[in-house]
Protein backbone atom coordinates (compact mmCIF):
# COMPACT_ATOMS: atom_id res chain seq x y z
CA UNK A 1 3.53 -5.14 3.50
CA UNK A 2 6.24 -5.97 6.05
CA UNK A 3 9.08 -3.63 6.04
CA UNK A 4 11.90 -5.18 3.98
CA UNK A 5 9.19 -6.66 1.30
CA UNK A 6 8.22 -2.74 1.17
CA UNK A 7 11.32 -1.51 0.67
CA UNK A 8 12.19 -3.37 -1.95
CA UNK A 9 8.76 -1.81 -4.05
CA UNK A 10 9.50 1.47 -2.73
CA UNK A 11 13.49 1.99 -3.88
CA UNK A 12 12.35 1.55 -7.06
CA UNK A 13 9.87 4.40 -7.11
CA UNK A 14 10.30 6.76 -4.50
CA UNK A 15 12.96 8.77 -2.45
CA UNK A 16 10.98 9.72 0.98
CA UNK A 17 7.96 8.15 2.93
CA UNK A 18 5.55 10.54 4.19
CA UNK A 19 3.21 9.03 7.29
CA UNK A 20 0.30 10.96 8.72
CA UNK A 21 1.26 9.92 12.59
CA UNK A 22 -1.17 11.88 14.72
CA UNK A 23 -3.94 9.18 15.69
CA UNK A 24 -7.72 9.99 15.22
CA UNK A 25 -7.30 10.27 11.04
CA UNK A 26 -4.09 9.47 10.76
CA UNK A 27 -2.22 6.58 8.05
CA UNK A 28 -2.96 3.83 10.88
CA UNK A 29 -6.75 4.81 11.14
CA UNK A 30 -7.25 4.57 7.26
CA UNK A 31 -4.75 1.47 6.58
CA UNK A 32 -7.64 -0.89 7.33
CA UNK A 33 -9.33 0.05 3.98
CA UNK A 34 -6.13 0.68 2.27
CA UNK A 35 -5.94 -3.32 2.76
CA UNK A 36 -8.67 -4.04 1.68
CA UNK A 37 -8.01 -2.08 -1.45
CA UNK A 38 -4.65 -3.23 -1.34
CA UNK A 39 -5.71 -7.17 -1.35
CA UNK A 40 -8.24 -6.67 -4.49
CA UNK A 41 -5.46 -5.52 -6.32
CA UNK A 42 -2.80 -7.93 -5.08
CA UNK A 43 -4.81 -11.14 -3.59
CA UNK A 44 -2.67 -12.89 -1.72
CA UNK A 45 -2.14 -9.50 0.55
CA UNK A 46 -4.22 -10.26 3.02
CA UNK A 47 -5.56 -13.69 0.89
CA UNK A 48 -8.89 -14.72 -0.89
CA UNK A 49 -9.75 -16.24 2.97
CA UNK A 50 -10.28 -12.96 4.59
CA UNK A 51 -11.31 -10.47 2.26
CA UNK A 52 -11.81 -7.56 4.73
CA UNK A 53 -8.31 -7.87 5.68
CA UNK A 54 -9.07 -8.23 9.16
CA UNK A 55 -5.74 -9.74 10.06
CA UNK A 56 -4.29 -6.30 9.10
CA UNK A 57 -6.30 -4.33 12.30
CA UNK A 58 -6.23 -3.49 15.45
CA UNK A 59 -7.60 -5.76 18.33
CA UNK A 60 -10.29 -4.30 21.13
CA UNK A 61 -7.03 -3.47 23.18
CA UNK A 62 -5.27 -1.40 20.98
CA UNK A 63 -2.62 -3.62 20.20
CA UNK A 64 -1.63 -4.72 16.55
CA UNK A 65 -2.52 -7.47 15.03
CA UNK A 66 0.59 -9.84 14.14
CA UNK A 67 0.36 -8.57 10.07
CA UNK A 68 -0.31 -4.65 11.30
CA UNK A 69 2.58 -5.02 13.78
CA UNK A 70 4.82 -6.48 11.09
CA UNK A 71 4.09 -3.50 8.72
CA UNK A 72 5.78 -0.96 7.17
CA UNK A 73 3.10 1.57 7.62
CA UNK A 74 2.91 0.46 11.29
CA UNK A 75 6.39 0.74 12.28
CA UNK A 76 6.75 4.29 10.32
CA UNK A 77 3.91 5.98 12.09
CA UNK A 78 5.26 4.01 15.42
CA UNK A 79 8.46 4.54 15.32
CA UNK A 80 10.51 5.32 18.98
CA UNK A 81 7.09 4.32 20.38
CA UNK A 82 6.70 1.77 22.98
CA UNK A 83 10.05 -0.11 21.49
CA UNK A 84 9.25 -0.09 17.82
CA UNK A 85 11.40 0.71 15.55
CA UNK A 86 12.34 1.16 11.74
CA UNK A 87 14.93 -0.55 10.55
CA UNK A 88 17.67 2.00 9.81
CA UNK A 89 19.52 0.49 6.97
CA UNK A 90 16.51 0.75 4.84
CA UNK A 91 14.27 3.93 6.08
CA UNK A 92 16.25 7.29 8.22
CA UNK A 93 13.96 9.71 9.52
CA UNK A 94 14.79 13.02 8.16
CA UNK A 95 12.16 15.30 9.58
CA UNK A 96 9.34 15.04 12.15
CA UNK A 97 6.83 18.19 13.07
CA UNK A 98 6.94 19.22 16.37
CA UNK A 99 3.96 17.66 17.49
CA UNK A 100 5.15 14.33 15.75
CA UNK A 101 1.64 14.68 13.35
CA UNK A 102 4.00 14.03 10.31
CA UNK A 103 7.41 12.31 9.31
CA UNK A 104 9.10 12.25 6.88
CA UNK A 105 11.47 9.42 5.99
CA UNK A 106 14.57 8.96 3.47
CA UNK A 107 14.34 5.74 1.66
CA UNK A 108 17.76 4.22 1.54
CA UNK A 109 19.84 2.66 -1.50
CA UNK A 110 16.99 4.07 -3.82
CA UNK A 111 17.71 2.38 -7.30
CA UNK A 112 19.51 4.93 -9.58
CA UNK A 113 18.65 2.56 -12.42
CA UNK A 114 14.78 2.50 -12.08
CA UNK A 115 15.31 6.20 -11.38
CA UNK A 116 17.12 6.72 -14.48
CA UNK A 117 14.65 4.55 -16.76
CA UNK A 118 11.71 6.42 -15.40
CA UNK A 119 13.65 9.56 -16.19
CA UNK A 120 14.22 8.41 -19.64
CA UNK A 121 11.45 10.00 -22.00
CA UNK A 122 11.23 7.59 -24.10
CA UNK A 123 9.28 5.02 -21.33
CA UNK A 124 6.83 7.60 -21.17
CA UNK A 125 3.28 7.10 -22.79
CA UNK A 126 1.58 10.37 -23.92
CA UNK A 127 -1.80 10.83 -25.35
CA UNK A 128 0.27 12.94 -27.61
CA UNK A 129 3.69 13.60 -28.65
CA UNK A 130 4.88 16.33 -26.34
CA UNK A 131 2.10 16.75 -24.49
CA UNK A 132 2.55 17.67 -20.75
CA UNK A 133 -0.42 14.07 -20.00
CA UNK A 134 1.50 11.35 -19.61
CA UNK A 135 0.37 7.69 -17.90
CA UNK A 136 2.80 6.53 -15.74
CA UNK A 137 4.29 3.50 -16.62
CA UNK A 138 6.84 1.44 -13.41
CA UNK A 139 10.56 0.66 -13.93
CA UNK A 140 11.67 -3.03 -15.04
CA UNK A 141 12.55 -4.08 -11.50
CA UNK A 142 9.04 -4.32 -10.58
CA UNK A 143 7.57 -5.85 -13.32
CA UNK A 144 7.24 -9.45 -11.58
CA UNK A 145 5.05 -7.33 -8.90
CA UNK A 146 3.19 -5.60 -11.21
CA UNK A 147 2.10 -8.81 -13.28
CA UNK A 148 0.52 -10.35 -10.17
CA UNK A 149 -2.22 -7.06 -9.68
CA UNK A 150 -5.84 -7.34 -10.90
CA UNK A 151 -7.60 -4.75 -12.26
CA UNK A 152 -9.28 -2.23 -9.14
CA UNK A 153 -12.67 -2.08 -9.03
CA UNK A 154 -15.16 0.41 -7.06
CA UNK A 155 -18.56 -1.09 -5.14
CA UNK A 156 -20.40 0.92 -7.33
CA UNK A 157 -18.49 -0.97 -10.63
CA UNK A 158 -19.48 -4.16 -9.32
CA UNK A 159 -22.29 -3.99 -12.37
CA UNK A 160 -19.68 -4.50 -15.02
CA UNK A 161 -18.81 -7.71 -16.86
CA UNK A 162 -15.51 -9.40 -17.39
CA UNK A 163 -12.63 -10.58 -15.31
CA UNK A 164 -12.36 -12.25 -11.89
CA UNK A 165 -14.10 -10.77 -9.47
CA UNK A 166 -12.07 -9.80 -5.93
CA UNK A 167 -12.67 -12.21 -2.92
CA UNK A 168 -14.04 -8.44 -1.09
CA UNK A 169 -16.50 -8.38 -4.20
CA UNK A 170 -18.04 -11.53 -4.00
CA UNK A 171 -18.44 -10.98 -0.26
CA UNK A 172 -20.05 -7.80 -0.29
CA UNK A 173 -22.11 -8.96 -3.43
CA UNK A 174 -23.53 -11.57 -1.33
CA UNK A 175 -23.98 -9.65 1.72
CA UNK A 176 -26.46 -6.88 -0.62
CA UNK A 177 -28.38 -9.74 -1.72
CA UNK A 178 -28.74 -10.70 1.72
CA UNK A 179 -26.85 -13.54 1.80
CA UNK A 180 -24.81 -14.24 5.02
CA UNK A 181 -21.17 -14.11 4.73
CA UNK A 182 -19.49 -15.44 8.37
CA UNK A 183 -15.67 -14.34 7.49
């Protein structure tokens, strides 16, 4: 997501960002299939017209697509690097390794309410009461967010019935049963 739109997920359940910023394996090297995950969960990510998320890549000469470029991943891992930077007021780096492999960042004006209802035991589901397993449930603040995901599904669940099936499903789908998909 673009940095701001992030941000204002993020306050609500974390207090630091941790990238992987070395290249070769790094956050940016896996954030093309993070997408892609990303946009069958939330569909109008990358959108129900390119399912791959190909707008969220890399072009042949190593520059950023518009969407990567615009990213919050992007301009963490990036960050003092050929002129990008993070916007201050919402992310402070607190701690890079000396190699600059990993960074850490501080998210700023974290919400002390959603920290205090996710403190709260009582918004905790347990499969028992007391027990140390409980699902995690997110604070109020994100609920409009969280109404708008679809259920995730694996390749290999793409055999089971029921629901609306992900614009990345129905591509791959027809590319197995050799169907051409030009996306």
């Amino acid at each position: 997501s673009p940095e701001k739109k992030a941000w204002n997920a993020i306050r609500h359940m974390a207090d630091y960002v941790l990238v992987w910023a070395g290249g070769g394996g790094d956050d940016l090297a896996k954030s093309p299939h993070l997408a892609r995950i990303g946009n069958s969960v939330f569909p109008d990510h990358c959108g129900d017209d390119d399912p791959k998320c190909n707008k969220f890549s890399f072009y042949a000469d190593h520059s950023p697509t518009p969407m990567m470029a615009r990213s919050l991943l992007y301009r963490l891992v990036k960050h003092g690097d050929g002129g990008v930077k993070v916007n201050q007021s919402l992310f402070k780096e607190v701690h890079t390794t000396q190699h600059g492999l990993m960074r850490v960042y501080q998210v700023m004006n974290v919400s002390q309410e959603s920290k205090d209802w996710v403190k709260d035991p009582k918004n905790r589901i347990c499969d028992a009461p007391g027990s140390w397993y409980c699902v995690g449930q997110y604070p109020p603040a994100l609920e409009k967010l969280i109404a708008k995901r679809r259920s995730f599904a694996q390749l290999e669940d793409f055999n089971k019935g029921g629901g609306d099936k992900s614009a990345y499903t129905k591509l791959i789908e027809q590319e197995r049963a050799g169907g051409r998909a030009d996306l």
